[in-house]
C-alpha atoms as a PDB file:
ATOM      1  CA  UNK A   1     -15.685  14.623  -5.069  1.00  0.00           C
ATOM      2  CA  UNK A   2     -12.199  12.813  -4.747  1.00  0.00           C
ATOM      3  CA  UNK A   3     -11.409  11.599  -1.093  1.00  0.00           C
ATOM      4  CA  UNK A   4      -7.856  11.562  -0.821  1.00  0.00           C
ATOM      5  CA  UNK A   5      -6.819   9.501   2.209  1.00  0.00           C
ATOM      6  CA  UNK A   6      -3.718  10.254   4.186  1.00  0.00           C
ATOM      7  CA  UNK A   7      -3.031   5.773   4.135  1.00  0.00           C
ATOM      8  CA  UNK A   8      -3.974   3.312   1.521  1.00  0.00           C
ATOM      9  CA  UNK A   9      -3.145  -0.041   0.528  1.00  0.00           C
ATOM     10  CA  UNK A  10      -0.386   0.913  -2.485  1.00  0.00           C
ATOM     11  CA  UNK A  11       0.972  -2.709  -3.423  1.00  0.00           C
ATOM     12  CA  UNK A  12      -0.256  -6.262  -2.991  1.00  0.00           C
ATOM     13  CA  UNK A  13       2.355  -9.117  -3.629  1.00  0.00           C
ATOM     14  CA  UNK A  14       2.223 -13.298  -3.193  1.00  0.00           C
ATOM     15  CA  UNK A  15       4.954 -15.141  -1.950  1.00  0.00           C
ATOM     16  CA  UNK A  16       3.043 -18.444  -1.991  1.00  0.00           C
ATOM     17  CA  UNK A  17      -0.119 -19.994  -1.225  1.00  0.00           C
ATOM     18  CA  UNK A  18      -1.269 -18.799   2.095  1.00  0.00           C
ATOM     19  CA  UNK A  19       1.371 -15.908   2.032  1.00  0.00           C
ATOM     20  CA  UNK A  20       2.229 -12.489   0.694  1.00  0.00           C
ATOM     21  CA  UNK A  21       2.195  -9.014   1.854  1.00  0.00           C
ATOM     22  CA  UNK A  22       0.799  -5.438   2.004  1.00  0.00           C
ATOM     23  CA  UNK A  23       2.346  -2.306   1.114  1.00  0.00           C
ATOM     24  CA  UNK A  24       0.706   1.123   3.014  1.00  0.00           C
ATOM     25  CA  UNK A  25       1.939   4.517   2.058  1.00  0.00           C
ATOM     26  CA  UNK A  26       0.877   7.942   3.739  1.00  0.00           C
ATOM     27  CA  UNK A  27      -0.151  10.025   0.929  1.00  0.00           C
ATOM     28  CA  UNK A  28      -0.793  12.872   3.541  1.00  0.00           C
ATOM     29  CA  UNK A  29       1.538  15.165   4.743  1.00  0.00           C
ATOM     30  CA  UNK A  30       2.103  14.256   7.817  1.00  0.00           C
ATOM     31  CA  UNK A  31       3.573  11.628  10.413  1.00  0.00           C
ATOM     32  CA  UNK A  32       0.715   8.796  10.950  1.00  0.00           C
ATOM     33  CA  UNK A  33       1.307   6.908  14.191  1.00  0.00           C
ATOM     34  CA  UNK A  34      -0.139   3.147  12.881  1.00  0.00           C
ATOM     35  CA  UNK A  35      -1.492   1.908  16.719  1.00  0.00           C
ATOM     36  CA  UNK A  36      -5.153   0.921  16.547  1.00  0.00           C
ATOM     37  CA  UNK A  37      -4.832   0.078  12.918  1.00  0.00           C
ATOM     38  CA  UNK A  38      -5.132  -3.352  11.386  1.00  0.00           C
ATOM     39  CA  UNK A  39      -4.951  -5.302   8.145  1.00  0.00           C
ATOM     40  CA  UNK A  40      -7.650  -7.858   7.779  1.00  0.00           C
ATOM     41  CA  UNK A  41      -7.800 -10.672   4.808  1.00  0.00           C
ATOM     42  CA  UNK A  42     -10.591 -13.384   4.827  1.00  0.00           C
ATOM     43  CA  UNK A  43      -8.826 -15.458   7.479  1.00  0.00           C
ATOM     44  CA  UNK A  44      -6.531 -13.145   9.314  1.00  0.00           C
ATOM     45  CA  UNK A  45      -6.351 -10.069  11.032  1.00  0.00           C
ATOM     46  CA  UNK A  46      -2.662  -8.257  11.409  1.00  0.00           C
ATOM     47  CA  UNK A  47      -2.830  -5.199  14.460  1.00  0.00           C
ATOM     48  CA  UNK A  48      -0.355  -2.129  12.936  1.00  0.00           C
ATOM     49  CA  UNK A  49       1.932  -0.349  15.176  1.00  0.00           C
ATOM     50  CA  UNK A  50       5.039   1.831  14.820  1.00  0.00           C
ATOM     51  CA  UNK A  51       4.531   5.512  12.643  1.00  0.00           C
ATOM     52  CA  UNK A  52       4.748   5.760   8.640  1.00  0.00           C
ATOM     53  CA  UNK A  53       6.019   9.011   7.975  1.00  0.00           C
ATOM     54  CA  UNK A  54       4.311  11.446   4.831  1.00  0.00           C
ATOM     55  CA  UNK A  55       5.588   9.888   1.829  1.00  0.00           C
ATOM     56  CA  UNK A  56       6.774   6.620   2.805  1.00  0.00           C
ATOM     57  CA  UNK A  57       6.077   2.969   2.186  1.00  0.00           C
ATOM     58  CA  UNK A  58       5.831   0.208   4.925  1.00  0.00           C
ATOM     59  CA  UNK A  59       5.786  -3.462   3.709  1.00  0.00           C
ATOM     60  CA  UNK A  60       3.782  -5.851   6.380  1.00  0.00           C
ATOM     61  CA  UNK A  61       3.688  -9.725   5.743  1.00  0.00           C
ATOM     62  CA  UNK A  62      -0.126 -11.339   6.120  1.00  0.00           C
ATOM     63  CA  UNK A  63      -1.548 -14.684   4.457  1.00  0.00           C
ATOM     64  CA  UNK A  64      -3.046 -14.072   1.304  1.00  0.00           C
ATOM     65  CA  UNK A  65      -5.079 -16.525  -0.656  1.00  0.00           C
ATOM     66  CA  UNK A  66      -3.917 -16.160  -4.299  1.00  0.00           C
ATOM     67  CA  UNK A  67      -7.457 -17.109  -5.092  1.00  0.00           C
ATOM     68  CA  UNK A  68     -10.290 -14.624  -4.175  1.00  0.00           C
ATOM     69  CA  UNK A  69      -9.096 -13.112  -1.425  1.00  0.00           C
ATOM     70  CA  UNK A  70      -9.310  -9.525  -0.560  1.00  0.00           C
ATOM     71  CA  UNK A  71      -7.444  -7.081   2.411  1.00  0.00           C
ATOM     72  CA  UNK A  72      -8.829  -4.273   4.177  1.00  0.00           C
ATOM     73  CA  UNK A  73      -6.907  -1.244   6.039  1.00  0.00           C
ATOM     74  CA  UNK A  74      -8.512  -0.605   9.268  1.00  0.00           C
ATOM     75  CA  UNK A  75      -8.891   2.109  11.730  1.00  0.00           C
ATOM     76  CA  UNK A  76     -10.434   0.251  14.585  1.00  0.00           C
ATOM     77  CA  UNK A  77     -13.954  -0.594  12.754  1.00  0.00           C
ATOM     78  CA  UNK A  78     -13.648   1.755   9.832  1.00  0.00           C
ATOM     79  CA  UNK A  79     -12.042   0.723   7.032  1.00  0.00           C
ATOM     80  CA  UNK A  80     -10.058   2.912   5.219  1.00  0.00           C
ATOM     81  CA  UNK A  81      -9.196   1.371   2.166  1.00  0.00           C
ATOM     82  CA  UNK A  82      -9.535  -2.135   0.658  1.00  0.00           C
ATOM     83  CA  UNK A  83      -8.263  -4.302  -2.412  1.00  0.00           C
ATOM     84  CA  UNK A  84     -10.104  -7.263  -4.118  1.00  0.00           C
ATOM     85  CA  UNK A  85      -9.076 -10.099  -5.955  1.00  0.00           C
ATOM     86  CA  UNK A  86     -10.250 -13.440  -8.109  1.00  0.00           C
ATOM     87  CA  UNK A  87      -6.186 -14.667  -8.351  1.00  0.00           C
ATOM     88  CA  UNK A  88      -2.902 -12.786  -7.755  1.00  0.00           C
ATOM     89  CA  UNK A  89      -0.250 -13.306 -10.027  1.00  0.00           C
ATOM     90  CA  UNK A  90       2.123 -15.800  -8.760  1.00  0.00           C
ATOM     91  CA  UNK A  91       4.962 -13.702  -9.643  1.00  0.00           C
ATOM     92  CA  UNK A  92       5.066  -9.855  -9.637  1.00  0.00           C
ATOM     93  CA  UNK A  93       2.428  -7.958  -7.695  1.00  0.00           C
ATOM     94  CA  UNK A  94      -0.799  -5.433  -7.960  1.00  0.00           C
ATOM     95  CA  UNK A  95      -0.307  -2.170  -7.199  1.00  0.00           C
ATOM     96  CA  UNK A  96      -1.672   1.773  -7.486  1.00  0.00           C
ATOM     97  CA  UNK A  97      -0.615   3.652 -10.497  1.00  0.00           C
ATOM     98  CA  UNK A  98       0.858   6.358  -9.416  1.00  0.00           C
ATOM     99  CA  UNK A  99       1.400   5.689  -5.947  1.00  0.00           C
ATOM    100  CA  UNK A 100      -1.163   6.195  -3.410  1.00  0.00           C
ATOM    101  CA  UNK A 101      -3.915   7.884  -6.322  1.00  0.00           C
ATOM    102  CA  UNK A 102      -4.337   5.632  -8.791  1.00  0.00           C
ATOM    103  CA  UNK A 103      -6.122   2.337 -10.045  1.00  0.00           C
ATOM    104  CA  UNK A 104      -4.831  -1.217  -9.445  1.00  0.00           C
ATOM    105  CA  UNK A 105      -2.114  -2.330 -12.304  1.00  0.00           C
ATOM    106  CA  UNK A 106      -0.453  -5.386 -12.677  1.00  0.00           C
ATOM    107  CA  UNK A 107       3.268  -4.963 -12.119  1.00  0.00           C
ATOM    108  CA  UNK A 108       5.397  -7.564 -13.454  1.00  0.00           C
ATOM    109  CA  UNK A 109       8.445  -6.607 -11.256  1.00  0.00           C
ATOM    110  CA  UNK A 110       7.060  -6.083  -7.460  1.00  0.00           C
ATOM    111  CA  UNK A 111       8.069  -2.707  -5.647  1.00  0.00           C
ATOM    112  CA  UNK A 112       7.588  -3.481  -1.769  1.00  0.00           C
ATOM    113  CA  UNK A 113       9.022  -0.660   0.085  1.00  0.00           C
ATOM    114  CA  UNK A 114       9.544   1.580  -2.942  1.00  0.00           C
ATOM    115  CA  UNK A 115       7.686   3.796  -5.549  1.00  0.00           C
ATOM    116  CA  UNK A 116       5.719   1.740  -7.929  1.00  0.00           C
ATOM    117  CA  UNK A 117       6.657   1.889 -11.799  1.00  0.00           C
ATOM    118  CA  UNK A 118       5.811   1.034 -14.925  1.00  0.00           C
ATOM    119  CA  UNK A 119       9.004  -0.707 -17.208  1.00  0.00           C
ATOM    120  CA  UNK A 120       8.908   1.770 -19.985  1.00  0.00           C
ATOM    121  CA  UNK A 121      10.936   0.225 -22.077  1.00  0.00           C
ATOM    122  CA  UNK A 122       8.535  -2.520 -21.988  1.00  0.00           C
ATOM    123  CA  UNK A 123       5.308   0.240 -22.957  1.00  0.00           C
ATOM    124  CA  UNK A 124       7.460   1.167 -25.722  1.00  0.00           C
ATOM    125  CA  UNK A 125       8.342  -1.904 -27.374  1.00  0.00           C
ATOM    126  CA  UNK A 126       4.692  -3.068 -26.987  1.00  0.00           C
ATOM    127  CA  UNK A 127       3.230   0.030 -28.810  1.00  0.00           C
ATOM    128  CA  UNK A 128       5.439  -0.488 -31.509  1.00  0.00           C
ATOM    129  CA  UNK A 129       4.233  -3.690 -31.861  1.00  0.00           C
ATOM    130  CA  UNK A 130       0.989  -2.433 -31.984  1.00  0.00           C
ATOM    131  CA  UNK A 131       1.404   0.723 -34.227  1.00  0.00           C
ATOM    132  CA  UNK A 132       3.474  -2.910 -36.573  1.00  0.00           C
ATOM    133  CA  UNK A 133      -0.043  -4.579 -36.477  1.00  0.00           C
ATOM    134  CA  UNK A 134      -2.388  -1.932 -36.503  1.00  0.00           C
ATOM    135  CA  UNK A 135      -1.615   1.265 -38.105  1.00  0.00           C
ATOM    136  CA  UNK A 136      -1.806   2.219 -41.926  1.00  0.00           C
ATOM    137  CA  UNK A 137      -0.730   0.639 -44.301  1.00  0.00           C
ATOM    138  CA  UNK A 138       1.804   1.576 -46.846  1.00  0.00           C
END
């Protein structure tokens, strides 16, 4: 069975060393009011406050270590959700695809605040290559 939670950790991005930030969205349907909630890394430990309405995305900045690091979404001493990692990439982020349901991608071009999405016009050109160096042979 599939547990859908109503908040999860969408999007991970670096902005540096010791920096980055953490992208929740409310994949329920309703209003979730974010007081007694907290992000936690290795080494810090960001209190939540303010309401993330059904659908949307809030971007909040934490240190990150771009080297195994992870971040946990909190409800007091349950945690909710939580994302692992051996390095971040320094540029672009790590995010659920599709929002809110899916697996961890690498995104090349970060989405904080916003829907997360695959360039297609990269997917294409890359499966042509691949159909180029793999498929039959005429």
């Amino acid at each position: 069975m599939l547990l859908l939670l109503s908040l999860v950790i969408n999007e991970v991005g670096s902005v540096g060393q010791d920096s980055g930030w953490v992208e929740i969205f409310n994949n329920g349907n309703s209003p979730e009011n974010l007081n007694g909630y907290f992000l936690v890394t290795k080494n810090r430990v960001l209190p939540l406050s303010g309401v993330i309405n059904s659908g949307e995305y809030k971007v909040f900045h934490i240190g990150l270590s771009m080297n195994s690091d992870s971040v946990s979404l909190k409800n007091g001493s349950i945690t909710l959700d939580s994302y692992s990692w051996i390095s971040l990439p320094s540029s672009g982020s790590v995010g659920r695809y599709p929002d809110g349901s899916g697996g961890f991608r690498i995104f090349l071009v970060p989405t904080p605040g916003r829907k997360n999405e695959l360039p297609s016009s990269l997917d294409e050109q890359s499966w042509g290559k691949i159909k180029a160096l793999f498929g039959p042979r005429r």
